[in-house]
C-alpha atoms as a PDB file:
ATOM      1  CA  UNK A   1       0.000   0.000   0.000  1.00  0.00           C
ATOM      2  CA  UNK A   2       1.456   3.382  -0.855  1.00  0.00           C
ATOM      3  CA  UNK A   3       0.111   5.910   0.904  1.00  0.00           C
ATOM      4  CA  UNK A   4       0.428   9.740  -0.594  1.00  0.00           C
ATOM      5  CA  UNK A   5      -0.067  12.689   1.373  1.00  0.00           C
ATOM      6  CA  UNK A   6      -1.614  15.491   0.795  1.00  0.00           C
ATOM      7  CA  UNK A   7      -2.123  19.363   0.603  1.00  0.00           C
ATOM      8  CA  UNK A   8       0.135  19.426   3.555  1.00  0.00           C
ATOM      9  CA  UNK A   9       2.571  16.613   3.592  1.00  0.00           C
ATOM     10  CA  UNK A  10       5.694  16.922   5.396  1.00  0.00           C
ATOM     11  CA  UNK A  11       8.994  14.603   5.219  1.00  0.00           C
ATOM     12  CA  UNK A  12       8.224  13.149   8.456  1.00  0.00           C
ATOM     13  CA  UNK A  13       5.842  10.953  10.135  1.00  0.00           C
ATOM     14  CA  UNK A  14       4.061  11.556  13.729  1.00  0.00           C
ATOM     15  CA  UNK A  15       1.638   9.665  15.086  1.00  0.00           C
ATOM     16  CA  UNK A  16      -1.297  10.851  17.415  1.00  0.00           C
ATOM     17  CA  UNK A  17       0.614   9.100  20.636  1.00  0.00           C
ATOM     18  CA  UNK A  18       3.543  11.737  19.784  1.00  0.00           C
ATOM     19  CA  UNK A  19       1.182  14.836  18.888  1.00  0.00           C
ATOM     20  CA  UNK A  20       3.150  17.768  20.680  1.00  0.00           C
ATOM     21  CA  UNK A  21       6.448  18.350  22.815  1.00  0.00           C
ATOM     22  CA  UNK A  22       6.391  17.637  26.091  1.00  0.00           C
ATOM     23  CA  UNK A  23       7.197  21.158  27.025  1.00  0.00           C
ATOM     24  CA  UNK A  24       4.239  22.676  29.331  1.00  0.00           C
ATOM     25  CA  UNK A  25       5.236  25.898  27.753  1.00  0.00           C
ATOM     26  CA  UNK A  26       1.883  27.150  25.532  1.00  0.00           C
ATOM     27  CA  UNK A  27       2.307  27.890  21.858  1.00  0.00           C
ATOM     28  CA  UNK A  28       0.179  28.208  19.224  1.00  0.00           C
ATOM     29  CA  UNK A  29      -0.072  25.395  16.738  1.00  0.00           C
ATOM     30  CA  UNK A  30       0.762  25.958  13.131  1.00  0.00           C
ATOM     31  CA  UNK A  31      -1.853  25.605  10.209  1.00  0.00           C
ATOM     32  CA  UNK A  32       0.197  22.640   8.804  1.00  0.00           C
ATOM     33  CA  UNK A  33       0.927  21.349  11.867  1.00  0.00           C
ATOM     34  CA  UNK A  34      -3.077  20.774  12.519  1.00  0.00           C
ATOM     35  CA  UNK A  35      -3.124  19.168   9.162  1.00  0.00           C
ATOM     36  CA  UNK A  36      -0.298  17.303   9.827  1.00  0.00           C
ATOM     37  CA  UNK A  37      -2.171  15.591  13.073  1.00  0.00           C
ATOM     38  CA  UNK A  38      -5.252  15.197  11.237  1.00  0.00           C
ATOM     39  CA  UNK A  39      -3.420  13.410   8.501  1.00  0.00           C
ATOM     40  CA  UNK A  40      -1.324  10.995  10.808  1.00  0.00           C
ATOM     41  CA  UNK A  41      -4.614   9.887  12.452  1.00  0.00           C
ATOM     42  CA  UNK A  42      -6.128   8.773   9.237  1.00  0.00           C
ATOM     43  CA  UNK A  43      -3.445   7.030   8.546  1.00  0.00           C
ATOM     44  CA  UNK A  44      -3.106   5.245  11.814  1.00  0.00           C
ATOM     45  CA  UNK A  45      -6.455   3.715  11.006  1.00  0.00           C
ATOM     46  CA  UNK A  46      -6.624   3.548   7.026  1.00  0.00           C
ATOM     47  CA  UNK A  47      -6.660  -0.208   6.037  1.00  0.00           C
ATOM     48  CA  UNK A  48      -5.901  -1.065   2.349  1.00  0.00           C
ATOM     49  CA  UNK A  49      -4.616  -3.904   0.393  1.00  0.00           C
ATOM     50  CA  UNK A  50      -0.831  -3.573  -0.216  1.00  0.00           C
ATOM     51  CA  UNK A  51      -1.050  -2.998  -4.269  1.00  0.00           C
ATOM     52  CA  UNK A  52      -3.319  -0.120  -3.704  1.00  0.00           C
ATOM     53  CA  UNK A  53      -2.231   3.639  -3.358  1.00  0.00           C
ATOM     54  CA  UNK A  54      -3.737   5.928  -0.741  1.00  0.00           C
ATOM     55  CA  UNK A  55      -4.116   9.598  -0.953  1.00  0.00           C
ATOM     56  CA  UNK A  56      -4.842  11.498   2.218  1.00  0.00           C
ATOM     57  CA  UNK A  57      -6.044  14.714   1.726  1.00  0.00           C
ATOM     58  CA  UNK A  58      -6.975  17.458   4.381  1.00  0.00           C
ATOM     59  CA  UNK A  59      -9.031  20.567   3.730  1.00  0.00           C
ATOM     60  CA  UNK A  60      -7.028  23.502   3.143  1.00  0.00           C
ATOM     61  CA  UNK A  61      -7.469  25.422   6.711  1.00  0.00           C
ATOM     62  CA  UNK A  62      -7.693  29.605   5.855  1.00  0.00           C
ATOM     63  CA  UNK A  63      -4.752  30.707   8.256  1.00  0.00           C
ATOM     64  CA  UNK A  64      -6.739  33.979   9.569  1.00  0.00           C
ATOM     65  CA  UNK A  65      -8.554  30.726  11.792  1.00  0.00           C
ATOM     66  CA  UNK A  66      -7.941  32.061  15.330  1.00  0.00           C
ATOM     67  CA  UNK A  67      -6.080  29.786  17.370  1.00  0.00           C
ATOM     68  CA  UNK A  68      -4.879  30.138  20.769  1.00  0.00           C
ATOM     69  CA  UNK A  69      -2.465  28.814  22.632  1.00  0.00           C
ATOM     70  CA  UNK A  70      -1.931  25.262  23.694  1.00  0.00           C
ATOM     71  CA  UNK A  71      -0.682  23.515  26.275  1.00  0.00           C
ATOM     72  CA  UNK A  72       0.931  19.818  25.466  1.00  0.00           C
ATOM     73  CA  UNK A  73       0.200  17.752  24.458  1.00  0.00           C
ATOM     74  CA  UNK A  74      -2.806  18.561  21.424  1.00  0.00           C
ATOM     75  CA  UNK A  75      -4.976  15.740  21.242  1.00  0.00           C
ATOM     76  CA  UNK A  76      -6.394  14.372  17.825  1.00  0.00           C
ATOM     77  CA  UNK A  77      -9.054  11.690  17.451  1.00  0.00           C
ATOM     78  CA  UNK A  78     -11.066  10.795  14.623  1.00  0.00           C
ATOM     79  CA  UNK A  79     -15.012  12.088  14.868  1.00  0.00           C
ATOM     80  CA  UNK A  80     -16.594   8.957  15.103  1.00  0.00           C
ATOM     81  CA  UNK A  81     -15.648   5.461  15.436  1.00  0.00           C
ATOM     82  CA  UNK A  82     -16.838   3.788  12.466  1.00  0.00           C
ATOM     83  CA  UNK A  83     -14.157   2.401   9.661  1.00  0.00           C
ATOM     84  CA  UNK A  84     -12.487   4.744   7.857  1.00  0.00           C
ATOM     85  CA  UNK A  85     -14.638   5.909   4.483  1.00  0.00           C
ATOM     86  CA  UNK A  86     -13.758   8.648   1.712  1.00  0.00           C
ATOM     87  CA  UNK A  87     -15.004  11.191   3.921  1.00  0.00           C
ATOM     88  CA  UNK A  88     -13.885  11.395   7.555  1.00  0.00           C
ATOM     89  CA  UNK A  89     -13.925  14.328  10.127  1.00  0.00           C
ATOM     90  CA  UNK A  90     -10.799  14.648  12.730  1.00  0.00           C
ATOM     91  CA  UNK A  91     -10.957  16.747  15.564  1.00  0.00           C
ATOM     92  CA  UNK A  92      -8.178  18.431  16.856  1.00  0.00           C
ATOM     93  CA  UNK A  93      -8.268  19.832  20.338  1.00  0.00           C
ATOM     94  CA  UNK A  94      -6.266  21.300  23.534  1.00  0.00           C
ATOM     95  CA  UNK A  95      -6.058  23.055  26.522  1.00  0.00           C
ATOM     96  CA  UNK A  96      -5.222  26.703  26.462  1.00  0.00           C
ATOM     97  CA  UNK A  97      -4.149  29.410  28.828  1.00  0.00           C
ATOM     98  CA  UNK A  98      -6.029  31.878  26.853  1.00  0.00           C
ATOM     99  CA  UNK A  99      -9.578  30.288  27.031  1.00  0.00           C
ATOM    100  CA  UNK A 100     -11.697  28.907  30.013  1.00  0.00           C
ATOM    101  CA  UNK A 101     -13.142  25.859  27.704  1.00  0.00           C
ATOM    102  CA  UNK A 102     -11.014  23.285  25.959  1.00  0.00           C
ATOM    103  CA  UNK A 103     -10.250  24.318  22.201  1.00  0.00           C
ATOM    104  CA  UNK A 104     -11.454  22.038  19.688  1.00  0.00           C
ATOM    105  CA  UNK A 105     -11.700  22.355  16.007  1.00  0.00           C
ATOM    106  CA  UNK A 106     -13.003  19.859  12.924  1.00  0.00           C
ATOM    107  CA  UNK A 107     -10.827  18.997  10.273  1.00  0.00           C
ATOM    108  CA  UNK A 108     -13.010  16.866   6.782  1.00  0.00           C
ATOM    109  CA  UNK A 109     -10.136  14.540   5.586  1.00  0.00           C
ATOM    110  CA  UNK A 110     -10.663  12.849   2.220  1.00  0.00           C
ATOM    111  CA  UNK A 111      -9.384   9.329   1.107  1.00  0.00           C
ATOM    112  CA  UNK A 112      -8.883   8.091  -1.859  1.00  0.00           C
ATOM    113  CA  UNK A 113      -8.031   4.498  -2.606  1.00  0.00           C
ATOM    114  CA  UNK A 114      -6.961   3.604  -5.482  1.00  0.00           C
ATOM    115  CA  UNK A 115      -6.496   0.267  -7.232  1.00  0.00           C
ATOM    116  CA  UNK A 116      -4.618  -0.993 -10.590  1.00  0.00           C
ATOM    117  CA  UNK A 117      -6.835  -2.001 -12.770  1.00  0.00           C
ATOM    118  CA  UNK A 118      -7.079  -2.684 -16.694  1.00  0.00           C
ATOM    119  CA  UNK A 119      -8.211  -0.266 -18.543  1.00  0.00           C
ATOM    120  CA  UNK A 120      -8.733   0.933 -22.685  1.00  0.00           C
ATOM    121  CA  UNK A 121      -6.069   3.482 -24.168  1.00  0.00           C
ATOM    122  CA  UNK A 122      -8.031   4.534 -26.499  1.00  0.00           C
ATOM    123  CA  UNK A 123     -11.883   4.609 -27.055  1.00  0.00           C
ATOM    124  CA  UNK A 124     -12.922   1.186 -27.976  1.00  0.00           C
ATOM    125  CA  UNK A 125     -15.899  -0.559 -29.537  1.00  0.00           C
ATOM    126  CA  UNK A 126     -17.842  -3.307 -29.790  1.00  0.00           C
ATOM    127  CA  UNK A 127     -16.298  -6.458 -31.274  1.00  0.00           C
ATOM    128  CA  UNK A 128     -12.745  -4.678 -30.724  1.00  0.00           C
ATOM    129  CA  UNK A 129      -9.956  -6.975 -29.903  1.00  0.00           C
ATOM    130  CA  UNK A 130      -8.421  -6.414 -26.539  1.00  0.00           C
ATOM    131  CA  UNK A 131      -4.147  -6.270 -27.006  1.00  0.00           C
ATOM    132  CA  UNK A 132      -1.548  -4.997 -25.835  1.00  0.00           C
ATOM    133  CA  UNK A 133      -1.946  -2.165 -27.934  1.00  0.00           C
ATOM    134  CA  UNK A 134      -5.097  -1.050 -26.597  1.00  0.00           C
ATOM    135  CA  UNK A 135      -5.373  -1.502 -23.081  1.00  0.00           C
ATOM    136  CA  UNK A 136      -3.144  -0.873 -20.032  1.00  0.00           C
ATOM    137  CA  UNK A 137      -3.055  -0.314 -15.912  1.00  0.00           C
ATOM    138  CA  UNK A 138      -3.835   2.403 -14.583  1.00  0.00           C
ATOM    139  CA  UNK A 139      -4.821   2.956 -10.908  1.00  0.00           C
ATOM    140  CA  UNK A 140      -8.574   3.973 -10.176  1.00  0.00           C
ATOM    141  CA  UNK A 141     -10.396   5.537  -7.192  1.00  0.00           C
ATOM    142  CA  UNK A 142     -12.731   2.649  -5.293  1.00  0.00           C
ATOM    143  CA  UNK A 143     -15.756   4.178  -5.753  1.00  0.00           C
ATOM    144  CA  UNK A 144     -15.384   3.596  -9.647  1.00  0.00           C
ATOM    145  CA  UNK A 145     -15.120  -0.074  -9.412  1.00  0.00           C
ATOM    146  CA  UNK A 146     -18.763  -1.251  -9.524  1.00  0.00           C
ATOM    147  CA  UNK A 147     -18.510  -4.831 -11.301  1.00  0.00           C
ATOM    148  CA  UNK A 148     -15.373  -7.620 -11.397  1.00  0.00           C
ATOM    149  CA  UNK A 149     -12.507  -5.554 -13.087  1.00  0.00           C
ATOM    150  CA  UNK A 150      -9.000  -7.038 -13.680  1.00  0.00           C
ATOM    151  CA  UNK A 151      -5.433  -6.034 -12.295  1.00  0.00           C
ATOM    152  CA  UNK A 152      -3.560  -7.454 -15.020  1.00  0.00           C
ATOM    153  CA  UNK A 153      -3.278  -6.698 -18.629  1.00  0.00           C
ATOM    154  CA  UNK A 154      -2.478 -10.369 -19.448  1.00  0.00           C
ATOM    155  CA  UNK A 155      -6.186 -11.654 -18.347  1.00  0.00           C
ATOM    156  CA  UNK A 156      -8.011 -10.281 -20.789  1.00  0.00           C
ATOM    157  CA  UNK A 157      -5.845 -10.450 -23.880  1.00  0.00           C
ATOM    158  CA  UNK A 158      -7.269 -11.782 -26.859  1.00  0.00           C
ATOM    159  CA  UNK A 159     -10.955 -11.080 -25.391  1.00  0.00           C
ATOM    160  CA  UNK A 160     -13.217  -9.088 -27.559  1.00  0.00           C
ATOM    161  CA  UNK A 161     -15.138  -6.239 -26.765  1.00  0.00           C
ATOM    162  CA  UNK A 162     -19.325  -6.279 -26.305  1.00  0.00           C
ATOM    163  CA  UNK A 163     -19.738  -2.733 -25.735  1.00  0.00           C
ATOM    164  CA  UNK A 164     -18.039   1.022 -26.263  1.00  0.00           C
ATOM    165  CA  UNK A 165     -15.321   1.565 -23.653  1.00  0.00           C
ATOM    166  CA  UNK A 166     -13.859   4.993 -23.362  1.00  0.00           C
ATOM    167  CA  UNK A 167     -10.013   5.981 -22.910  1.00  0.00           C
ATOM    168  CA  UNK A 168      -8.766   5.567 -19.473  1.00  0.00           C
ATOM    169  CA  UNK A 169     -11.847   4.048 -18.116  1.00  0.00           C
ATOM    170  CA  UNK A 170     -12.032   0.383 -16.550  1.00  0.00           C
ATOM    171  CA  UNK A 171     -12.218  -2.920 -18.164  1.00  0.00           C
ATOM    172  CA  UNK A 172     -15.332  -4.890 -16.629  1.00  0.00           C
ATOM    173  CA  UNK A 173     -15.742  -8.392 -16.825  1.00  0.00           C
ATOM    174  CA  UNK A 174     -19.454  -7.669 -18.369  1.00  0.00           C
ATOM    175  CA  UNK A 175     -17.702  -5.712 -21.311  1.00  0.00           C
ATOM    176  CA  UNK A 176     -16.172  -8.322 -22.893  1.00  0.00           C
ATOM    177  CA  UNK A 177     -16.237 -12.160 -23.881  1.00  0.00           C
ATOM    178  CA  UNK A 178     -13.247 -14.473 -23.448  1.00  0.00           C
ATOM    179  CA  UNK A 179     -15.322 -17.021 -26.096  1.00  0.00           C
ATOM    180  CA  UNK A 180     -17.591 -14.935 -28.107  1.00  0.00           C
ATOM    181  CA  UNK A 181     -21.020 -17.015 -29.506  1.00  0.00           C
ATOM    182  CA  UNK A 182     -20.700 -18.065 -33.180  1.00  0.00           C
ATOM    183  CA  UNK A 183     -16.306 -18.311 -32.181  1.00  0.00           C
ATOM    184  CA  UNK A 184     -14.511 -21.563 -33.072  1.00  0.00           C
ATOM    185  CA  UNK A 185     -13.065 -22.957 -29.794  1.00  0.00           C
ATOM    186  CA  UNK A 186     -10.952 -25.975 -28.822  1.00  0.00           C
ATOM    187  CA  UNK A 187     -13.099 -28.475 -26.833  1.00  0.00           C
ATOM    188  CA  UNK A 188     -10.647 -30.493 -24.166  1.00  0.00           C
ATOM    189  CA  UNK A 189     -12.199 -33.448 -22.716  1.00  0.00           C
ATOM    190  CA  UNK A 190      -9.830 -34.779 -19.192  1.00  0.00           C
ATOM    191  CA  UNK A 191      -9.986 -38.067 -17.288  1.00  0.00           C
ATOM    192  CA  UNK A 192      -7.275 -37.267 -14.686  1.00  0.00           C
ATOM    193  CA  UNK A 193      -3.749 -36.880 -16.862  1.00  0.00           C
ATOM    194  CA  UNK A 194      -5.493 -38.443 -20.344  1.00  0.00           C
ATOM    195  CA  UNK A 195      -7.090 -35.889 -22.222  1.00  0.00           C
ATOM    196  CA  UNK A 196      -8.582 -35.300 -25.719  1.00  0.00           C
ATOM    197  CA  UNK A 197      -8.515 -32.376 -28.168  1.00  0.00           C
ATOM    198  CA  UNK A 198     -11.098 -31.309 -30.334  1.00  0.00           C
ATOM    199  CA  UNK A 199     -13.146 -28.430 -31.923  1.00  0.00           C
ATOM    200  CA  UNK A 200     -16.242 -26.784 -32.064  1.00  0.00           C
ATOM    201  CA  UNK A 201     -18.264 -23.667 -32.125  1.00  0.00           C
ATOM    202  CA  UNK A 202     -19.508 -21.687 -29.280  1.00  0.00           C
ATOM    203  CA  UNK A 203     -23.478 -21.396 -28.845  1.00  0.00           C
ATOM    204  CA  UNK A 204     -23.097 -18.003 -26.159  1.00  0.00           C
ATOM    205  CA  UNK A 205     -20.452 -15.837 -24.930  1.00  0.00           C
ATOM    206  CA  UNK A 206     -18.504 -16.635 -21.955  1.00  0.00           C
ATOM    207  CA  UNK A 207     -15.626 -15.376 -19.995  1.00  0.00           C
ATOM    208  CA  UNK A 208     -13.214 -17.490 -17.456  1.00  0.00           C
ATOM    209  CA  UNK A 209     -15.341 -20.183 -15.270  1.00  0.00           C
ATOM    210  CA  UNK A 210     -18.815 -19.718 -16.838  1.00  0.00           C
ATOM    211  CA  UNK A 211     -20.480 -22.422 -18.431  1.00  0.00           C
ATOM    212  CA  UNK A 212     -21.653 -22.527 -21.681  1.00  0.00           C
ATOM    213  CA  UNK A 213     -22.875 -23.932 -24.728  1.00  0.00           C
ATOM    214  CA  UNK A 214     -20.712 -25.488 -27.270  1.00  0.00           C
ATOM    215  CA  UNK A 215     -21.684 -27.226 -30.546  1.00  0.00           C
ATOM    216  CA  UNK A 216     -18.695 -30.221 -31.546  1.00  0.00           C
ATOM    217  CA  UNK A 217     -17.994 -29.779 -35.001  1.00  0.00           C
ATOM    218  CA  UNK A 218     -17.341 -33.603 -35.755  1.00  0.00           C
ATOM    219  CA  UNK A 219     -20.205 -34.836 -33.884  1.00  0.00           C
ATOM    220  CA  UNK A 220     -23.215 -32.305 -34.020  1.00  0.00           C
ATOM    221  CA  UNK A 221     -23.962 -32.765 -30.559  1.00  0.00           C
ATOM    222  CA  UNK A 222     -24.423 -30.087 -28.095  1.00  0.00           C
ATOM    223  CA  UNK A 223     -22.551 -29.976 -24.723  1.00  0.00           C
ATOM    224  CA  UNK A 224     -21.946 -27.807 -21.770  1.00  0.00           C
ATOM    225  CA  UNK A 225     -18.300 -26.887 -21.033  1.00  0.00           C
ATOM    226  CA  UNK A 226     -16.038 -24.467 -18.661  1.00  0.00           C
ATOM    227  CA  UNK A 227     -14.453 -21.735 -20.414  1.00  0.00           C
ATOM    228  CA  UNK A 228     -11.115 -22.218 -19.428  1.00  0.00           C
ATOM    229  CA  UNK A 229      -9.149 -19.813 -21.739  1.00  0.00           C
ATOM    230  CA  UNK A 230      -9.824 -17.523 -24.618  1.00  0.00           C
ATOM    231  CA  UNK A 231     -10.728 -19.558 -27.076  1.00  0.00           C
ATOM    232  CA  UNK A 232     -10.828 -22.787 -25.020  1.00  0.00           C
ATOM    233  CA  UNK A 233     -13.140 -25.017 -23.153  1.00  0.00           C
ATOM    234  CA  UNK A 234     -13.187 -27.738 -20.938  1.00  0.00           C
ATOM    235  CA  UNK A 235     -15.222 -31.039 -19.876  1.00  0.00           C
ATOM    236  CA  UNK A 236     -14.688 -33.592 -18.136  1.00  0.00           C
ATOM    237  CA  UNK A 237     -14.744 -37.476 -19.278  1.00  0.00           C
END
């Protein structure tokens, strides 16, 4: 997981549990060093798979805010105590000399996620052939995703195209077919290590897994086998 920082990322890290000096002399904290502790609580608590990248992003914080002094240390704690989500709201608080109430104030931290998935280089259309030519990784916010994409450009080549896909956008599994219907496919029957080749033609589309119609060219007869490849299917003996 690579995690980026952002408006107000400094070279450092600091965690919550080492928020302030441990000087009880009161000084005002900085703009960026409020961001700073709103960041580093996010990220003590951001969970994401280790191929993704993570962007933590404060608001930017006017710096005519009026803030007083502060006593060590100044606390930060994350609003609520529900998972962390693209929107989250860190409060920052302390003690101060100059007020008879604790000082608090709200910080809205975004998140973005992103994963590497497949996507088209170019616009593509229907019936387009997918290649290394046309398609690529590229990483993608979360909230995009909304249907089985891929991470790896070698899954999907050779597939054709069902529908229009525009540049830079995701790959879904529902855009494309591994075996198209009407495509000529190599049938492989197995009985543990024996196995037989032939060929046939495909009745529907089907992508990795799915079962699916498949007419034997030598025989006639209709049969139901795993796509296990473009161009391939399986059955067993």
């Amino acid at each position: 997981m690579k995690i980026n920082f952002g408006l107000f990322f400094i070279a450092f890290f600091f965690t919550p549990a080492a928020n302030a000096s441990t000087s009880d002399v009161a000084t005002v904290p900085s703009i960026s060093t409020i961001s700073r502790l709103a960041v580093a609580a996010i990220k003590e608590k951001v969970a994401a798979p280790d191929n993704t990248q993570v962007n933590i992003m404060p608001q930017r914080l006017d710096s005519r805010i009026n803030r007083p002094r502060c006593f060590s240390p100044v606390r930060v704690e994350i609003a609520t105590q529900r998972a962390i989500k693209r929107n989250n709201t860190v409060k920052v608080s302390c003690t101060s000399p100059d007020l008879d109430y604790p000082w608090q104030i709200f910080i809205s931290v975004k998140v973005d996620i992103l994963y590497p998935v497949v996507v088209a280089t170019a616009i593509l259309g229907p019936d387009d052939l997918l290649s290394d030519s046309n398609i690529g990784i590229e990483y993608v916010e979360q909230s995009i995703l909304r249907g089985q994409q891929f991470d790896q450009v070698s899954q999907i080549i050779g597939a054709r195209l069902k529908r229009r896909v525009a540049a830079k956008h995701p790959i879904f599994n529902q855009h494309i077919c591994m075996i198209c219907k009407g495509d000529p496919v190599s049938i492989i029957a197995r009985s543990g290590s024996f196995h037989i080749k032939t060929v046939g033609e495909a009745l529907q589309d089907g992508n990795i897994g799915s079962k699916i119609r498949v007419r034997n060219s030598h025989s006639q007869k209709v049969i139901t086998a795993k796509v296990s490849a473009v161009g391939q299917v399986e059955v067993k003996m």
